[in-house]
Protein backbone atom coordinates (compact mmCIF):
# COMPACT_ATOMS: atom_id res chain seq x y z
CA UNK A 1 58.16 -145.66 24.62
CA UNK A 2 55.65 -148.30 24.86
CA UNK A 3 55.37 -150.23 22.00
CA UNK A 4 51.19 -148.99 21.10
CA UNK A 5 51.71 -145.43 19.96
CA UNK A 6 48.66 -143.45 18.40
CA UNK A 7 49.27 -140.83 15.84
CA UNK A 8 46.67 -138.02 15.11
CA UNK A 9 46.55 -136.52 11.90
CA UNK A 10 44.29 -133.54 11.04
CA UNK A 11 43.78 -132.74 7.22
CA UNK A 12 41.38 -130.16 5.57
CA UNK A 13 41.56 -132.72 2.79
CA UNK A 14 43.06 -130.58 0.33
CA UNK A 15 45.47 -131.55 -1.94
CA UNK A 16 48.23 -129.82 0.13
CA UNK A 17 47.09 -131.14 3.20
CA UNK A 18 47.24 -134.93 1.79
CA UNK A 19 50.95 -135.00 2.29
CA UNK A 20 50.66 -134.67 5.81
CA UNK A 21 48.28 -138.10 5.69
CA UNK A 22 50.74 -139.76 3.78
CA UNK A 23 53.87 -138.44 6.13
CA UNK A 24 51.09 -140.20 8.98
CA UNK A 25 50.40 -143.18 7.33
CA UNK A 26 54.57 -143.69 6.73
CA UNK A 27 55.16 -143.42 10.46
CA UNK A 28 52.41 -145.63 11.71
CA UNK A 29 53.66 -148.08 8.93
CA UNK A 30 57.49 -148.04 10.42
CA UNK A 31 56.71 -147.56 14.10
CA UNK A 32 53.62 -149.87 14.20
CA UNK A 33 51.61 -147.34 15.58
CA UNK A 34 47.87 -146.73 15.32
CA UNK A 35 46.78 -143.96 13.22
CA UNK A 36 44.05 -142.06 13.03
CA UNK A 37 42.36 -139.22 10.59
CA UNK A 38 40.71 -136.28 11.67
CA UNK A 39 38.69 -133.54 9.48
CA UNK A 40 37.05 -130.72 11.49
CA UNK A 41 34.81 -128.92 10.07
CA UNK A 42 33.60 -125.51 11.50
CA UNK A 43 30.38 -125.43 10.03
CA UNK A 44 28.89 -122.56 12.36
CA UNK A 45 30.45 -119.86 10.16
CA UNK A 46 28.02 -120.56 7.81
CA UNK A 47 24.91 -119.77 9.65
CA UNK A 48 26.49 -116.15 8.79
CA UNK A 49 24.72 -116.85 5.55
CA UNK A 50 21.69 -117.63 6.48
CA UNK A 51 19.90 -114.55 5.45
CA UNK A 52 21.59 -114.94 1.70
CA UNK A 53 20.62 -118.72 1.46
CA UNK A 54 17.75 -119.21 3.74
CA UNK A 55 16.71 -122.42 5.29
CA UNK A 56 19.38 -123.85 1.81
CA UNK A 57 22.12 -123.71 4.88
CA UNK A 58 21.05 -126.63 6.45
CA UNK A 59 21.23 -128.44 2.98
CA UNK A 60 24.94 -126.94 2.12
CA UNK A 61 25.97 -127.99 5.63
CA UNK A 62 24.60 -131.94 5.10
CA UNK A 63 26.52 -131.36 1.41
CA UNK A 64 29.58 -130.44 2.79
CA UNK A 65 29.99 -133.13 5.62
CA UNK A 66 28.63 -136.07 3.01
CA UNK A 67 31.72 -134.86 0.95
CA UNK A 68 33.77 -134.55 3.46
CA UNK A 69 32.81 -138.25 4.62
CA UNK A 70 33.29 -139.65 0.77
CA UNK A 71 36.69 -137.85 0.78
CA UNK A 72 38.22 -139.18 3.59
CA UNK A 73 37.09 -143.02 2.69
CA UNK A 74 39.10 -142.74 0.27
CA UNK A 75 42.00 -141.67 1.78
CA UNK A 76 41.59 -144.28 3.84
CA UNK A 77 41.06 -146.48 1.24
CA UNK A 78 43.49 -145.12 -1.06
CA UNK A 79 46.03 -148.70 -1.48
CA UNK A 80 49.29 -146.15 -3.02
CA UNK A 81 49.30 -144.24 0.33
CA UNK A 82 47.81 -146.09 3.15
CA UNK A 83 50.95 -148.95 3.16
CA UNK A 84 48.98 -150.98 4.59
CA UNK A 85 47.83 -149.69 7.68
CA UNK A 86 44.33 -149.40 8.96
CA UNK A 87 43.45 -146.13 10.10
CA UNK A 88 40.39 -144.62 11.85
CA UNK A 89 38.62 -142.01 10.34
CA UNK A 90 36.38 -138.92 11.69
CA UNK A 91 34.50 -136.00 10.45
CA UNK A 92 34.17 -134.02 13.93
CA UNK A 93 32.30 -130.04 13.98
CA UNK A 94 33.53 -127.62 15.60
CA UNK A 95 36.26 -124.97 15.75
CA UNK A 96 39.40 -127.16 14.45
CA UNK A 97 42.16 -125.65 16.72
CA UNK A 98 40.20 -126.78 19.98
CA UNK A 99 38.80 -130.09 18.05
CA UNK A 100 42.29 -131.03 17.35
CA UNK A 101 44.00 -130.65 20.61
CA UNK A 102 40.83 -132.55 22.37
CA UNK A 103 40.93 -135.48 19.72
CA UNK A 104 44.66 -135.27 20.70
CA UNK A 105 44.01 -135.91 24.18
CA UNK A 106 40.79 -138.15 24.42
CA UNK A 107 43.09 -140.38 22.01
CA UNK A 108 46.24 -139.76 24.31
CA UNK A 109 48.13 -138.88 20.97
CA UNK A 110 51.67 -139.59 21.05
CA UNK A 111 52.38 -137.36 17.84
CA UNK A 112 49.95 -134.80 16.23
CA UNK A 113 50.80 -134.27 12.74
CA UNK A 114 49.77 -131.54 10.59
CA UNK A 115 50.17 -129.66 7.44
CA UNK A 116 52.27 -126.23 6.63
CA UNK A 117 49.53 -125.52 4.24
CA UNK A 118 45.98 -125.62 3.25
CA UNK A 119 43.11 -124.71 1.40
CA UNK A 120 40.59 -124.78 3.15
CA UNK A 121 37.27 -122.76 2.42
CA UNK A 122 37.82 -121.38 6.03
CA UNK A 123 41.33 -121.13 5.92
CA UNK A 124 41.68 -123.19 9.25
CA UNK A 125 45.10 -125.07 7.97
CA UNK A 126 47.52 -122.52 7.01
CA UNK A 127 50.71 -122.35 8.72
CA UNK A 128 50.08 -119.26 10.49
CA UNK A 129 46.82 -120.28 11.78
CA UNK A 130 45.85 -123.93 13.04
CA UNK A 131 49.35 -125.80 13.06
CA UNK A 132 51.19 -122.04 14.65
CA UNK A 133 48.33 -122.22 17.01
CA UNK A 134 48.35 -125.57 18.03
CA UNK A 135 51.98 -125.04 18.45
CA UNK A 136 51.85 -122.44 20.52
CA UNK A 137 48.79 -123.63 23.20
CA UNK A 138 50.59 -127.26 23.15
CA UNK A 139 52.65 -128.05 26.02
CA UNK A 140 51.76 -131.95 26.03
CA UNK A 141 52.18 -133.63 22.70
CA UNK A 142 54.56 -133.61 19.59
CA UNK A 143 53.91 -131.82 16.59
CA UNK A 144 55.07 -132.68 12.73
CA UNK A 145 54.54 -130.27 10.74
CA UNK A 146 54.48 -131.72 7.16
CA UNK A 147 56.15 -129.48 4.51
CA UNK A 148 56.87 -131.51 1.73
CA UNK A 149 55.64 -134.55 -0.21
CA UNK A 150 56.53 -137.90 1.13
CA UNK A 151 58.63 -140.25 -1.41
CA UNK A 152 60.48 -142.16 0.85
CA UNK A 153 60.89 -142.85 5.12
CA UNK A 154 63.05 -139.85 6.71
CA UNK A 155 66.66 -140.30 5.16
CA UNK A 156 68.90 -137.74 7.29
CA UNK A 157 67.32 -135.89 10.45
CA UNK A 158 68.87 -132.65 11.82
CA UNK A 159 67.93 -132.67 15.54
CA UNK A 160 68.47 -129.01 17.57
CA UNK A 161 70.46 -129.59 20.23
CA UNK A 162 70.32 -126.32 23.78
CA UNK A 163 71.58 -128.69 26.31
CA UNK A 164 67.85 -128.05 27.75
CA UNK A 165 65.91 -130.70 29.00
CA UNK A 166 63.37 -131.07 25.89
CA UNK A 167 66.78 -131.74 24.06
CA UNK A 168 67.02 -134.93 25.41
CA UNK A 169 63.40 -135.49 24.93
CA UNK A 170 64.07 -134.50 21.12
CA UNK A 171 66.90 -137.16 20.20
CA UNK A 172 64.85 -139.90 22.15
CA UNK A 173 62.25 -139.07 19.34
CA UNK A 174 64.00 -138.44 16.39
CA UNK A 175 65.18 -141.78 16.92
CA UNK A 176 61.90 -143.58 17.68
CA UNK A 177 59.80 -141.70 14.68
CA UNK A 178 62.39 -141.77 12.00
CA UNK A 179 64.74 -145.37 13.19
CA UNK A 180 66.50 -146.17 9.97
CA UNK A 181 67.87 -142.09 9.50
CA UNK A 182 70.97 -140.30 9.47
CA UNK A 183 71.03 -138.53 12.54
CA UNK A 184 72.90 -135.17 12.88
CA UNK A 185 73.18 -133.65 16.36
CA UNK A 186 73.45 -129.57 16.11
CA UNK A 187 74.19 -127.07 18.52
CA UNK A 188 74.65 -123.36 17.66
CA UNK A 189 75.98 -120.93 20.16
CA UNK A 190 77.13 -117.02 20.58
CA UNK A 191 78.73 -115.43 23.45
CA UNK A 192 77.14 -113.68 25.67
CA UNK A 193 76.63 -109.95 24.36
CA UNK A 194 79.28 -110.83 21.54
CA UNK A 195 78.35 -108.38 19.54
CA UNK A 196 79.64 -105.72 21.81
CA UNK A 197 82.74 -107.35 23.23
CA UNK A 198 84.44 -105.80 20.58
CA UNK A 199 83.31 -102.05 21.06
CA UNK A 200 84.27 -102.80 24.75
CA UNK A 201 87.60 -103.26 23.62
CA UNK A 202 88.17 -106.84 24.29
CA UNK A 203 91.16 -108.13 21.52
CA UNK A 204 89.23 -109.87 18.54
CA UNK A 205 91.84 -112.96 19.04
CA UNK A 206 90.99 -113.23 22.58
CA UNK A 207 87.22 -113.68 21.80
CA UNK A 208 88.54 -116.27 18.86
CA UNK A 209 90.13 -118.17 21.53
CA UNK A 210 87.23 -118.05 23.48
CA UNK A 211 84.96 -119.22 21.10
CA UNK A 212 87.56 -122.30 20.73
CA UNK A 213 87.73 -123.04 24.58
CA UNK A 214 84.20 -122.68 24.20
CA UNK A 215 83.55 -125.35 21.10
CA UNK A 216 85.34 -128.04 22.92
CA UNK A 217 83.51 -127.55 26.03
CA UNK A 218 80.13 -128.25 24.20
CA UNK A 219 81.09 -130.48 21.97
CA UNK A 220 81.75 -133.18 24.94
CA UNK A 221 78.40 -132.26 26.21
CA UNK A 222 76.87 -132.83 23.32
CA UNK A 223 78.68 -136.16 22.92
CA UNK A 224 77.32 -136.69 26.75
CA UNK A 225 73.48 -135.80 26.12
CA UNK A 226 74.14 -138.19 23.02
CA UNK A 227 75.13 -140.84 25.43
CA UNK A 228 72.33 -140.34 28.37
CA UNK A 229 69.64 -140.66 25.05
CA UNK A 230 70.68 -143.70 24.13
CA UNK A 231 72.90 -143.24 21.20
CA UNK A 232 76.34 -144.72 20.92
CA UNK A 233 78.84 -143.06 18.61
CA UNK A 234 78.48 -144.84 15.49
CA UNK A 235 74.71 -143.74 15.16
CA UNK A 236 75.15 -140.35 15.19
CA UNK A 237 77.54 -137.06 13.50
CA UNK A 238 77.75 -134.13 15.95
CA UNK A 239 77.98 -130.39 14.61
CA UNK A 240 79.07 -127.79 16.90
CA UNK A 241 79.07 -124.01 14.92
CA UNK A 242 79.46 -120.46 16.23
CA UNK A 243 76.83 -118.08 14.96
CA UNK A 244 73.05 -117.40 15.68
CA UNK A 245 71.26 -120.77 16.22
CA UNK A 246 68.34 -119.49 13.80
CA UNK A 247 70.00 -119.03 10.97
CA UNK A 248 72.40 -122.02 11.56
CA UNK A 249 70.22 -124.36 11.53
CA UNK A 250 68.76 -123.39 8.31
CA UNK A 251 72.21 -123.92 6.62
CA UNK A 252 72.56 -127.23 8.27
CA UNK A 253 69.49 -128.50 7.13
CA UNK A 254 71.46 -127.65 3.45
CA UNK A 255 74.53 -129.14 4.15
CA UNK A 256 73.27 -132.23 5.73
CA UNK A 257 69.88 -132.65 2.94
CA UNK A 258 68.24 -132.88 5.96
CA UNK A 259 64.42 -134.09 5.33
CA UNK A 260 63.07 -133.51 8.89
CA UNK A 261 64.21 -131.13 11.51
CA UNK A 262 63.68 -131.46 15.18
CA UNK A 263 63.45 -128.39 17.69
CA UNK A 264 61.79 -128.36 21.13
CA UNK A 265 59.40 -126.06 21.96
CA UNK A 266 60.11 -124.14 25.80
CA UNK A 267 57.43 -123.66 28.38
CA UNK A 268 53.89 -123.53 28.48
CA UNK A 269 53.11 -120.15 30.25
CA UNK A 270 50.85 -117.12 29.18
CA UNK A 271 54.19 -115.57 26.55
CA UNK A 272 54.40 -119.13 24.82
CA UNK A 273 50.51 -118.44 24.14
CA UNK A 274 51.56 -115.64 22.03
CA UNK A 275 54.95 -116.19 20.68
CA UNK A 276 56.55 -119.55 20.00
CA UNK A 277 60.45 -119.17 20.72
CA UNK A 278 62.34 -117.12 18.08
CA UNK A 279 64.45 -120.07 16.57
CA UNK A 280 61.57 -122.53 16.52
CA UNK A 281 59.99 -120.09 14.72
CA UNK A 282 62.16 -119.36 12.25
CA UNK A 283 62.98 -123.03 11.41
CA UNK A 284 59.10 -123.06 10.76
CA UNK A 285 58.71 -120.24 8.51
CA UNK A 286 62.41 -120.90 6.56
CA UNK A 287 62.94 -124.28 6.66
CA UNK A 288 62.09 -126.42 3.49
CA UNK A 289 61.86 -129.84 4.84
CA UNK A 290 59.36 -131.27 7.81
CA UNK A 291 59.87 -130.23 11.11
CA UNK A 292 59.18 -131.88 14.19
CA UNK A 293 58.19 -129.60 17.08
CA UNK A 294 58.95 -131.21 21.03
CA UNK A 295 57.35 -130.03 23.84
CA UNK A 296 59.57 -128.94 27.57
CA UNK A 297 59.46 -132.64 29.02
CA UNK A 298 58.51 -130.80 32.61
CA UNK A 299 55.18 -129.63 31.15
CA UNK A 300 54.59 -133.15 29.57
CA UNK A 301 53.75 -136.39 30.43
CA UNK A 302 56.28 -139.23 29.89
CA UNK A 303 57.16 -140.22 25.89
CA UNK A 304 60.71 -141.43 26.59
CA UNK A 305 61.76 -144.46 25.02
């Protein structure tokens, strides 16, 4: 990476949403990146009340964006969160999926961070609506996806490890946005239709053995993807389990007291529209610390370190 990185982070500035500022304002403190604060504000919806309130919308629509613009100055301004760092702020209207991903870009974003949940009077920040979405259309930019309140820099980082290419992409940047952490490199794995070796009549020690053979095999190519990112030994633990990747990683992040998770995110065509990958998903929606969403390196530009 080059050494001026821009972070983007959207809030609805409610109080759940402010952990996702302070998450940003802890990165661009330890990476020495610039940061910037977006609110969007789809204020269109409420011209659905215009027969209720009258020609009073226009005066609830300038109340509501001089609030919004008092309530991000001081986030800005607040001195227990911002650590020092300087950060631009905008109130921008429009729909805040599509305002987010074009802030994202005009500002060449090198991480978009977000949070799980929201409060917003138009419900634009749950998890299952801007951050899935965003998730989903993005094929460009990292996404952090801000679960819990930030007390300290990332301490122990769990990073998803396929042997795909956005794996590679995903230790690279678990290592640039959280330096100073514990890094543990997973990969989960089943056989191919395991569940029915079994009923085909293949000897349960056989497919144990397999499995073993099998273990080995990938943990030297995990050790090997280590080594191409950058990592010697000593900065890293490697985990290689047998069982459904979903679920795995779930009781890794336990085991480890991992803080942050980081999974990579496959392809950019019209199904990843509709349906991010089943194990990103579910490290999402189960997970209880942060998780850091990578984009497929061959739909993105450069980020490598």
């Amino acid at each position: 990476m080059t050494s001026a990185q821009t972070i983007l982070v959207a809030t609805d500035l409610s109080a759940p949403a402010r952990h996702a500022v302070e998450r940003a304002f802890y990165q661009a403190a330890s990476t020495d990146s610039e940061l910037c604060i977006l609110h969007a504000m789809e204020l269109d919806a409420l011209d659905s009340l215009r027969e209720m309130l009258g020609d009073d919308v226009f005066a609830v629509k300038a109340a509501l964006k001089n609030d919004a613009h008092t309530r991000i100055d001081q986030l800005t301004g607040d001195a227990a969160i911002h650590r020092g760092v300087a950060a631009r702020a905008r109130v921008a209207e429009g729909n805040p999926l599509a305002t987010i991903a074009a802030e994202a870009d005009a500002l060449d974003a090198h991480l978009v961070v977000l949070g799980a949940r929201g409060e917003s009077f138009l419900r634009h920040a749950l998890l299952g609506s801007t951050a899935a979405r965003l998730l989903r259309k993005s094929s460009s930019r990292p996404v952090l996806v801000v679960k819990q309140a930030p007390h300290e820099a990332y301490r122990s980082v769990l990073v998803t490890v396929d042997f795909s290419p956005v794996s590679l992409q995903a230790i690279r940047l678990a290592r640039y946005w959280a330096p100073n952490a514990d890094l543990v490199l997973l990969h989960a794995f089943e056989l191919p239709y395991e569940g029915k070796l079994t009923f085909a009549g293949v000897d349960e020690q056989v497919i144990r053995q397999y499995v073993t053979r099998e273990g080995d095999v990938r943990r030297k190519r995990l050790h090997d993807v280590a080594a191409v990112a950058g990592l010697r030994a000593v900065e890293y633990s490697a985990r290689i389990v047998h069982g459904d990747p979903a679920q795995q990683i779930i009781a890794m992040e336990q085991e480890v007291d991992a803080d942050l998770i980081v999974i990579g995110k496959h392809g950019s065509h019209i199904a990843e529209e509709l349906l991010l990958g089943s194990v990103t998903k579910h490290a999402l929606a189960e997970s209880q610390c942060d998780v850091l969403v990578i984009c497929d390196p061959r739909q993105a530009p450069d980020q490598s370190p």
